[in-house]
C-alpha atoms as a PDB file:
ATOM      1  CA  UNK A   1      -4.407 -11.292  -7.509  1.00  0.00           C
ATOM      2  CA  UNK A   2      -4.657  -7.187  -8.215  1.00  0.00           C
ATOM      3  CA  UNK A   3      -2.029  -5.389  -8.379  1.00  0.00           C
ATOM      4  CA  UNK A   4      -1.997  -1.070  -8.951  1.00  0.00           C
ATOM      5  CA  UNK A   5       0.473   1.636  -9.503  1.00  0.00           C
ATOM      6  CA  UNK A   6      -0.335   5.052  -7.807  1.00  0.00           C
ATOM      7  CA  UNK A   7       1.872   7.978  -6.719  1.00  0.00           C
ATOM      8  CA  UNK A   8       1.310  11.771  -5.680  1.00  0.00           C
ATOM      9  CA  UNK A   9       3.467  14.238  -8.448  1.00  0.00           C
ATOM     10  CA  UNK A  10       5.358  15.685  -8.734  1.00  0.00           C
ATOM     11  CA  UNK A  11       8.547  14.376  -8.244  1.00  0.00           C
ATOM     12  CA  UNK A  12      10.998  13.702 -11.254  1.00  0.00           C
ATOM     13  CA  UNK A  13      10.640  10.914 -13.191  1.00  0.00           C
ATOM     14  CA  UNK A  14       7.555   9.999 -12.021  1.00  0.00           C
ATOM     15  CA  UNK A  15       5.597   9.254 -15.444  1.00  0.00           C
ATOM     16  CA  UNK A  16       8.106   6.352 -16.024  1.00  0.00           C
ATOM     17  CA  UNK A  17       6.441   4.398 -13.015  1.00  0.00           C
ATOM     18  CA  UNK A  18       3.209   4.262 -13.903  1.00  0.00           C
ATOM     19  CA  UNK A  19       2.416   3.972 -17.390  1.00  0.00           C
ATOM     20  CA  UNK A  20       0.714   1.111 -18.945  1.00  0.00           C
ATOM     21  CA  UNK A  21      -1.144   1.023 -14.678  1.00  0.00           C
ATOM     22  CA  UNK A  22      -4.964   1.813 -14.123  1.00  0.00           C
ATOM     23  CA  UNK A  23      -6.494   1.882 -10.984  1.00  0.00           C
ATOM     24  CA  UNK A  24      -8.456  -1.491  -9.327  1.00  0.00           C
ATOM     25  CA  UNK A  25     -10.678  -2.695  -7.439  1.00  0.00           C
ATOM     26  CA  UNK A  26      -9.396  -4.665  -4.537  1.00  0.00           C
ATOM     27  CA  UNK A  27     -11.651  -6.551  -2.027  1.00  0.00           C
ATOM     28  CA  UNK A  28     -11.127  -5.374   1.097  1.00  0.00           C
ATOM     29  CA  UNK A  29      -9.367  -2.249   0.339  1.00  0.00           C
ATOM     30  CA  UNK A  30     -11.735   0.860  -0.256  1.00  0.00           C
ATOM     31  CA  UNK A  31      -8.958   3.553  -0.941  1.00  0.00           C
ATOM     32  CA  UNK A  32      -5.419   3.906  -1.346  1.00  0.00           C
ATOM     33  CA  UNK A  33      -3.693   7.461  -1.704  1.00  0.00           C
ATOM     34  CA  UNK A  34       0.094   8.588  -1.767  1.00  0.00           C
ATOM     35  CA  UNK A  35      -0.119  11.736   0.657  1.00  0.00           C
ATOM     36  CA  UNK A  36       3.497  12.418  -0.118  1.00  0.00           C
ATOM     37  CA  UNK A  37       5.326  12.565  -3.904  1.00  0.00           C
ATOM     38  CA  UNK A  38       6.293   9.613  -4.296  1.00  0.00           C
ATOM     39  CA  UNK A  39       4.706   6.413  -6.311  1.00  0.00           C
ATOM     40  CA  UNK A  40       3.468   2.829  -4.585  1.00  0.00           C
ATOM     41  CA  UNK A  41       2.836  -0.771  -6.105  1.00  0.00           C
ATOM     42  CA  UNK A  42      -0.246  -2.105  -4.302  1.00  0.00           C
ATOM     43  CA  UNK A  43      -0.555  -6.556  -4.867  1.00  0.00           C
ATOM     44  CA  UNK A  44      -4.019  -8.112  -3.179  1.00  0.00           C
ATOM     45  CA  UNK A  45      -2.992 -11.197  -2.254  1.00  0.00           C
ATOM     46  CA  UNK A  46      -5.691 -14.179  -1.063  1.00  0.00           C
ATOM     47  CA  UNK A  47      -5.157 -16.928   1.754  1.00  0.00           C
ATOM     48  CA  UNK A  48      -7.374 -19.698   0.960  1.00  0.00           C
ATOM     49  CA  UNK A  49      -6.804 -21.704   3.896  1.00  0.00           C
ATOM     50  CA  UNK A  50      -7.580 -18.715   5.950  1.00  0.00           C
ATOM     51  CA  UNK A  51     -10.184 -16.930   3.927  1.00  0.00           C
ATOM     52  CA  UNK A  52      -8.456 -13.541   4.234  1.00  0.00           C
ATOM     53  CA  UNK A  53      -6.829 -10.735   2.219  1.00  0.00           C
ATOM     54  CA  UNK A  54      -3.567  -9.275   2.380  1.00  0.00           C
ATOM     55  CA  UNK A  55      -2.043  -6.094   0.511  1.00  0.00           C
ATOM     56  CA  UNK A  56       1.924  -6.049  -0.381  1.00  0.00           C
ATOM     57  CA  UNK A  57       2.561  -2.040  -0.988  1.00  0.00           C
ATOM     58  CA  UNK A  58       5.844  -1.127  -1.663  1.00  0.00           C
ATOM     59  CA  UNK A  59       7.615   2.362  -2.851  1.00  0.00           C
ATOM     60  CA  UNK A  60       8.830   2.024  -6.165  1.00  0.00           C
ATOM     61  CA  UNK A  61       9.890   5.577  -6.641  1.00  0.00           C
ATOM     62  CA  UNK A  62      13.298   6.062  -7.664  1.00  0.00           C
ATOM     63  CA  UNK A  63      15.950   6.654  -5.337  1.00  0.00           C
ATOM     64  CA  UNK A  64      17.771   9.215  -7.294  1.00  0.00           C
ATOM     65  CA  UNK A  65      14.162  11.319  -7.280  1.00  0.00           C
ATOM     66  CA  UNK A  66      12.531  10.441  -3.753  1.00  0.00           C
ATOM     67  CA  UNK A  67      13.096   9.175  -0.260  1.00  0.00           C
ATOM     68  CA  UNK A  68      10.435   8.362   2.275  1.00  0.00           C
ATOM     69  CA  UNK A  69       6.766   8.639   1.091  1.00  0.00           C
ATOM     70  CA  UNK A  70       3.639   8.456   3.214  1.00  0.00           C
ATOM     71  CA  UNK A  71       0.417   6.098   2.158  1.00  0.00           C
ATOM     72  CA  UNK A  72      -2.932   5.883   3.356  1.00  0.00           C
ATOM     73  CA  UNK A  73      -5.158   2.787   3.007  1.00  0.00           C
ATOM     74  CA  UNK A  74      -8.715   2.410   3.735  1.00  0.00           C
ATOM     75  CA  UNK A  75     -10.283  -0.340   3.868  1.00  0.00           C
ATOM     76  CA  UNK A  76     -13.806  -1.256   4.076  1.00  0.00           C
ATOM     77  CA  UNK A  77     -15.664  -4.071   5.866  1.00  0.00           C
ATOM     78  CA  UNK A  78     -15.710  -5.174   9.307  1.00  0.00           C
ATOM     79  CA  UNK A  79     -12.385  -5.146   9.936  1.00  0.00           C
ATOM     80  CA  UNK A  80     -11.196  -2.893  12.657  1.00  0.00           C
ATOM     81  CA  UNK A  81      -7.224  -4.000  13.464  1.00  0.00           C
ATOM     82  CA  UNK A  82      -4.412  -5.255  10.762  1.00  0.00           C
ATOM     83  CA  UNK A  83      -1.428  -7.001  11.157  1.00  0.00           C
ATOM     84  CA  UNK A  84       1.545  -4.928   9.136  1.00  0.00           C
ATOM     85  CA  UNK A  85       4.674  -7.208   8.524  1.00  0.00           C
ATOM     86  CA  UNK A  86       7.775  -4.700   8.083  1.00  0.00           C
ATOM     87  CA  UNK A  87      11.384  -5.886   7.702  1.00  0.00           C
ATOM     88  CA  UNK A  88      10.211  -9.477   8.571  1.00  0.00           C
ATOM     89  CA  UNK A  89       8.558  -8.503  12.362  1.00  0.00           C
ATOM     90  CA  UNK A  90       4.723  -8.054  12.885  1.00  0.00           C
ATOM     91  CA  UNK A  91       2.975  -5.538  14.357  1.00  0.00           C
ATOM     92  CA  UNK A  92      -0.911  -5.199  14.928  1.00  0.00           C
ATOM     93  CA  UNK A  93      -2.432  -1.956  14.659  1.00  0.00           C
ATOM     94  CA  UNK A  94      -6.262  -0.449  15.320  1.00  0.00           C
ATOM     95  CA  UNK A  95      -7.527   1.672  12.230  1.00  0.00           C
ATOM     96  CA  UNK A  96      -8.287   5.120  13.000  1.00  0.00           C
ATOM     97  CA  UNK A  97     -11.506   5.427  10.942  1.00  0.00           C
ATOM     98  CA  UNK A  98     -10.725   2.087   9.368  1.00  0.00           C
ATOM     99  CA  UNK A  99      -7.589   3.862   7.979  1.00  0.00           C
ATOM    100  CA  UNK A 100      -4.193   3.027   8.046  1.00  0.00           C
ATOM    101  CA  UNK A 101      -1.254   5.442   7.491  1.00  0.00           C
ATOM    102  CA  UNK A 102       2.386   4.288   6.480  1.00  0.00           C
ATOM    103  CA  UNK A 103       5.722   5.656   5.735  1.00  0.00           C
ATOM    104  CA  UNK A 104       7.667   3.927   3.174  1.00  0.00           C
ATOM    105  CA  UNK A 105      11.401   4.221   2.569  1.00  0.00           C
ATOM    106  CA  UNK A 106      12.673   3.904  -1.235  1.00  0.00           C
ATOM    107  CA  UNK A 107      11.992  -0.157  -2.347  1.00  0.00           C
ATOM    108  CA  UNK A 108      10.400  -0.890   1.268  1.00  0.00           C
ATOM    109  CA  UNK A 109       7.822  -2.468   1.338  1.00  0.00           C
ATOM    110  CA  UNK A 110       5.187  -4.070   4.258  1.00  0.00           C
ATOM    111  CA  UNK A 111       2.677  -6.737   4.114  1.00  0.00           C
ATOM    112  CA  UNK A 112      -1.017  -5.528   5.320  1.00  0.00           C
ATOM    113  CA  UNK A 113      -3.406  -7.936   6.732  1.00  0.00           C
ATOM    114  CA  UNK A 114      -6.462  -6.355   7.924  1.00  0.00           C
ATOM    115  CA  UNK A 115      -8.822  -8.564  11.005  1.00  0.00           C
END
């Protein structure tokens, strides 16, 4: 399990999110990039049973500094379609250049499962 702070500045407050974070390598996730201020946790998660990967990313700015905030993953491999969990209900999506672009409010968070 991996787990990585980013964000996009500046927005107040910001360095008290990610210190004591460095960037990681996940397995099936080539890039991940805050396109709006705003700061994301990213957690790799693995499914034995199913041999598959899974990405928690949640906004972790502050809700006194930030509202929504926009994310782009990208992953790599052969997958072409994931399955985003939001608020408990699933929704498959096709990757646009294997990418996948999601707005976040404050402390929401989704559960990525690329196929």
């Amino acid at each position: 399990q991996n787990s990585t702070v980013f964000y996009k500045a500046p927005f107040s407050g910001y360095k008290q999110h990610v210190s004591g974070f460095e960037k990681v390598a996940f397995h099936k996730l080539a890039k991940y990039e805050a396109l709006t201020a705003g700061a994301f946790l990213v957690t790799e998660m693995y499914d034995k049973a199913n041999g598959r990967y899974g990405y928690f990313v949640v906004n972790v700015a502050e809700p006194a500094y930030s509202g929504s905030s926009t994310v782009k993953l990208t992953f790599d491999g052969e997958e072409n379609k994931v399955q985003v969990w939001d608020r408990g209900t699933p929704t498959n999506k096709a990757l646009t250049k294997k990418t996948l672009t999601l707005e976040l409010g404050v402390g929401q968070g989704a559960f990525v499962i690329p196929y």
